[in-house]
Protein backbone atom coordinates (compact mmCIF):
# COMPACT_ATOMS: atom_id res chain seq x y z
CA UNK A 1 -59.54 -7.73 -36.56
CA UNK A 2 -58.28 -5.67 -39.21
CA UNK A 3 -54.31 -5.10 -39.54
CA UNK A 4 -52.92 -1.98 -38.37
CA UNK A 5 -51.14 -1.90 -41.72
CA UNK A 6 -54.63 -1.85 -44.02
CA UNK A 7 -53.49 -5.51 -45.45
CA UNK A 8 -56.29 -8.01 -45.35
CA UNK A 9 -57.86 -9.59 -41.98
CA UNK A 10 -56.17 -12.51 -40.47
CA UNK A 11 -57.78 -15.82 -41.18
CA UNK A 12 -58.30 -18.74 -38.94
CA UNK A 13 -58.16 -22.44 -40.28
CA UNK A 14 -59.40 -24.82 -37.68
CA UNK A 15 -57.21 -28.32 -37.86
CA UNK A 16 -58.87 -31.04 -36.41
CA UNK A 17 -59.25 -34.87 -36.12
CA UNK A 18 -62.29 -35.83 -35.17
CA UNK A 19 -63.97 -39.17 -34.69
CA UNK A 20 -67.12 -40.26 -35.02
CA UNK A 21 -68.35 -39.43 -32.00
CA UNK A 22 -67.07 -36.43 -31.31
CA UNK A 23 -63.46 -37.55 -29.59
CA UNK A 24 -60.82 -35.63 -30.13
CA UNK A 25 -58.44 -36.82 -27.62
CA UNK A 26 -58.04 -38.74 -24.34
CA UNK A 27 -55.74 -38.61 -21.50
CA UNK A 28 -54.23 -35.66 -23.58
CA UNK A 29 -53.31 -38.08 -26.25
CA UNK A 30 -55.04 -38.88 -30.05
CA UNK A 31 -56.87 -42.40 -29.34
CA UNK A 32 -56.02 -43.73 -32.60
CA UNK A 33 -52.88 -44.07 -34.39
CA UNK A 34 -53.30 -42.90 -38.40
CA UNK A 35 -49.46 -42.38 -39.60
CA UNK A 36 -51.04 -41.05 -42.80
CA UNK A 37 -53.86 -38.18 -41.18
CA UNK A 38 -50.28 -37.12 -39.07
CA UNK A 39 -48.38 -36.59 -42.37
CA UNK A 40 -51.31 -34.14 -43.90
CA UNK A 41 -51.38 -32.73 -39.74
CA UNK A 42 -47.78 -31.70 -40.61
CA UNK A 43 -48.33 -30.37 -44.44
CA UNK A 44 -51.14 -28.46 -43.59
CA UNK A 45 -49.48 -26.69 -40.67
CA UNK A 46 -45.56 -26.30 -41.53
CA UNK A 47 -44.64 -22.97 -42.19
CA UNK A 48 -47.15 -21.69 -40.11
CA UNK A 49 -48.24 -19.78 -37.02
CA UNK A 50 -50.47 -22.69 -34.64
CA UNK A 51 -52.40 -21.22 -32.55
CA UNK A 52 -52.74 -23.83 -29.32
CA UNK A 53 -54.34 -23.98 -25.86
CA UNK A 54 -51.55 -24.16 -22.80
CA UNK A 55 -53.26 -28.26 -22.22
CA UNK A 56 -52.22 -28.79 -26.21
CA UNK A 57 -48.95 -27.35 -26.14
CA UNK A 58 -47.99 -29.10 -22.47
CA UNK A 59 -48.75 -32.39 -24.68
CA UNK A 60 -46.93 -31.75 -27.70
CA UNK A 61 -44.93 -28.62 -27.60
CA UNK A 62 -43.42 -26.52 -30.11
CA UNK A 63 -43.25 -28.42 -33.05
CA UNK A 64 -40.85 -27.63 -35.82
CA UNK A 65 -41.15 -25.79 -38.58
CA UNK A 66 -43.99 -23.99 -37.23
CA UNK A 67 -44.51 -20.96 -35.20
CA UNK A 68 -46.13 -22.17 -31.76
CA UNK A 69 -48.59 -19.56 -30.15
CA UNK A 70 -49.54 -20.87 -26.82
CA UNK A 71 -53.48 -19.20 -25.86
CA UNK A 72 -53.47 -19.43 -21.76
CA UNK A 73 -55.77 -17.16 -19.03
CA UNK A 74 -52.75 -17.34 -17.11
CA UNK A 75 -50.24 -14.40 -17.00
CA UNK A 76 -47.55 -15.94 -15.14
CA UNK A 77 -46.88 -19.08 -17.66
CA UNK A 78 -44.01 -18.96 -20.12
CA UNK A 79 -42.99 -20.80 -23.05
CA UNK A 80 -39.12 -20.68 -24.43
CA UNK A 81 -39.91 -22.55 -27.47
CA UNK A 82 -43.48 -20.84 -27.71
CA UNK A 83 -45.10 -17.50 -27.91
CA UNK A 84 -47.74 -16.49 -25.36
CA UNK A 85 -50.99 -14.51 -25.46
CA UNK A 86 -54.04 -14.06 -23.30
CA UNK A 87 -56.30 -13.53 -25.89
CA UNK A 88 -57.69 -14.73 -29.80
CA UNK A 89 -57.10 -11.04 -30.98
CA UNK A 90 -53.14 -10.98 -29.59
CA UNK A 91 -52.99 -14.54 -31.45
CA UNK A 92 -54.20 -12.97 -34.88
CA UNK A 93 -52.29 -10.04 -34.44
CA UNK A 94 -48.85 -11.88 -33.87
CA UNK A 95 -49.46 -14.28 -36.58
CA UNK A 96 -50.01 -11.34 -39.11
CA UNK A 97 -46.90 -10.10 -37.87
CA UNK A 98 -44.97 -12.98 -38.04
CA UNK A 99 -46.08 -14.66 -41.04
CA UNK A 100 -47.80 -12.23 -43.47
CA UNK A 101 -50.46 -13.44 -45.66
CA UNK A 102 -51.18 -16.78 -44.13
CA UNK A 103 -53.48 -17.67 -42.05
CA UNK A 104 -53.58 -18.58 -38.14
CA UNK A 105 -53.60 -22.30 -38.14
CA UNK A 106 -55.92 -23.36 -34.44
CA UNK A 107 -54.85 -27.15 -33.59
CA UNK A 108 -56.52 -27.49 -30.41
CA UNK A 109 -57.80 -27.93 -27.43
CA UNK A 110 -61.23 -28.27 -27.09
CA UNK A 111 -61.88 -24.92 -25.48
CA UNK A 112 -59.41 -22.64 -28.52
CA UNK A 113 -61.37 -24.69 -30.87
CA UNK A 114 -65.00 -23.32 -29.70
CA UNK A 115 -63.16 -20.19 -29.09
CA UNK A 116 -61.99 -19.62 -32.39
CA UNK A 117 -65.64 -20.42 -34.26
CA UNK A 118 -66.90 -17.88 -31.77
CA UNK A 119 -64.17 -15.52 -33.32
CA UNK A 120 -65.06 -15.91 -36.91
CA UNK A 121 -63.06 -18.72 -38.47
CA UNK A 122 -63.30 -18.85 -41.49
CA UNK A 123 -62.26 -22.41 -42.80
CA UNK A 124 -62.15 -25.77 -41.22
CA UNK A 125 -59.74 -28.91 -42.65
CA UNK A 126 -61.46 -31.72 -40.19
CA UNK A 127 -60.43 -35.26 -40.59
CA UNK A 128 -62.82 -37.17 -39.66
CA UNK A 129 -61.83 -40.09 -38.56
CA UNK A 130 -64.65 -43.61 -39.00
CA UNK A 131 -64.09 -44.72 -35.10
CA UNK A 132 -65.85 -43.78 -32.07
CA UNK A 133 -63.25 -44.35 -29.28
CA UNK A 134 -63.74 -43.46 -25.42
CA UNK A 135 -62.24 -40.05 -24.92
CA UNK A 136 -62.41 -36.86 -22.64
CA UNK A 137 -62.31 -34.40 -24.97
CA UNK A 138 -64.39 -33.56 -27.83
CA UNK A 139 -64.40 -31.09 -30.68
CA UNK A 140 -67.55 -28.41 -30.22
CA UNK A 141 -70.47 -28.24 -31.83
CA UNK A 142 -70.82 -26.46 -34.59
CA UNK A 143 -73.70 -25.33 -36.96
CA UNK A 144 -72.98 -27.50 -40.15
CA UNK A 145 -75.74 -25.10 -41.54
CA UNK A 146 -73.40 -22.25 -42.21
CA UNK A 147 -70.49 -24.07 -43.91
CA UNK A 148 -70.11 -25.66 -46.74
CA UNK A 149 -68.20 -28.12 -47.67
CA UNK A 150 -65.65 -27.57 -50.07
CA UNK A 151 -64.34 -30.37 -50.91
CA UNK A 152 -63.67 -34.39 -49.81
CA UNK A 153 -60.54 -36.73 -50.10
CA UNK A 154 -61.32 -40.11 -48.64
CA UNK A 155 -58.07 -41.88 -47.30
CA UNK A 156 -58.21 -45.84 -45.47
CA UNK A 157 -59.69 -44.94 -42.16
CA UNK A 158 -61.03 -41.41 -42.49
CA UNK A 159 -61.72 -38.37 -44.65
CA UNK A 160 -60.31 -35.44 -44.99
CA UNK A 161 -62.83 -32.55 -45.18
CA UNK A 162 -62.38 -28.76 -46.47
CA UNK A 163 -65.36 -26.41 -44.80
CA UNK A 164 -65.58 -22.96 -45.52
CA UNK A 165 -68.26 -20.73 -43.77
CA UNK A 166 -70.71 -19.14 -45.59
């Protein structure tokens, strides 16, 4: 969606850890406990808007240093620590607004996740993490075909991996 003010489109940069298997969470909570994958979690997002599904932010919140945007079908819920849209195109929107020339950081759930790759995204930081743990929620699928991966740092436990589409 282009801004109303001719500066450039809004990016998207999915944030994910992801195991083996596809897990991405159970009960509502990470299965695995990697102090060092939640210290890039927090560089990679701080400063930022995150854009989050309603499940995500009842788990974690607002987190600081970080604009939260909460994504929910529901028109009644509020947020006071959070802002709240109904759509991916309010989401872009408001974080062009409210932090200029950055892009819209997407940290979950399952469903914003496959949203936002439906919606163009154009960059995914995935750590992958080398465990396949029982779980109830797992990041989409995703054509590996048209991304590329830009680059690889390998850490004790799992990887973190740049992807840029194509």
């Amino acid at each position: 969606m282009p801004r109303d003010d001719g500066g450039p489109e809004p990016r998207m940069i999915l944030v994910a850890a992801v195991a083996d298997n596809g897990v991405i969470a159970r009960d509502g909570a990470i299965p695995w406990d990697l102090p060092e994958d939640m210290r890039h979690f927090r560089r990679t997002t701080t400063g930022h808007a995150m854009l989050m599904g309603r499940t995500t932010y009842d788990e974690m919140g607002a987190l600081p240093q970080r604009t939260s945007i909460v994504l929910t079908r529901n028109p009644d819920f509020v947020a006071h620590d959070a802002h709240v849209v109904h759509d991916i195109d309010q989401a872009l929107a408001l974080a062009a607004k409210l932090h200029p020339d950055q892009p819209l950081m997407v940290v979950g759930g399952a469903q914003i996740y496959r949203l936002a790759l439906e919606s163009g995204a154009q960059e995914q930081v995935l750590s992958e993490v080398h465990l396949s743990p029982e779980g109830d929620t797992f990041y989409p699928d995703w054509d590996r075909s048209a991304w590329r991966e830009d680059r690889r740092e390998p850490h004790d436990g799992f990887d973190i991996v740049w992807w840029v589409r194509r």
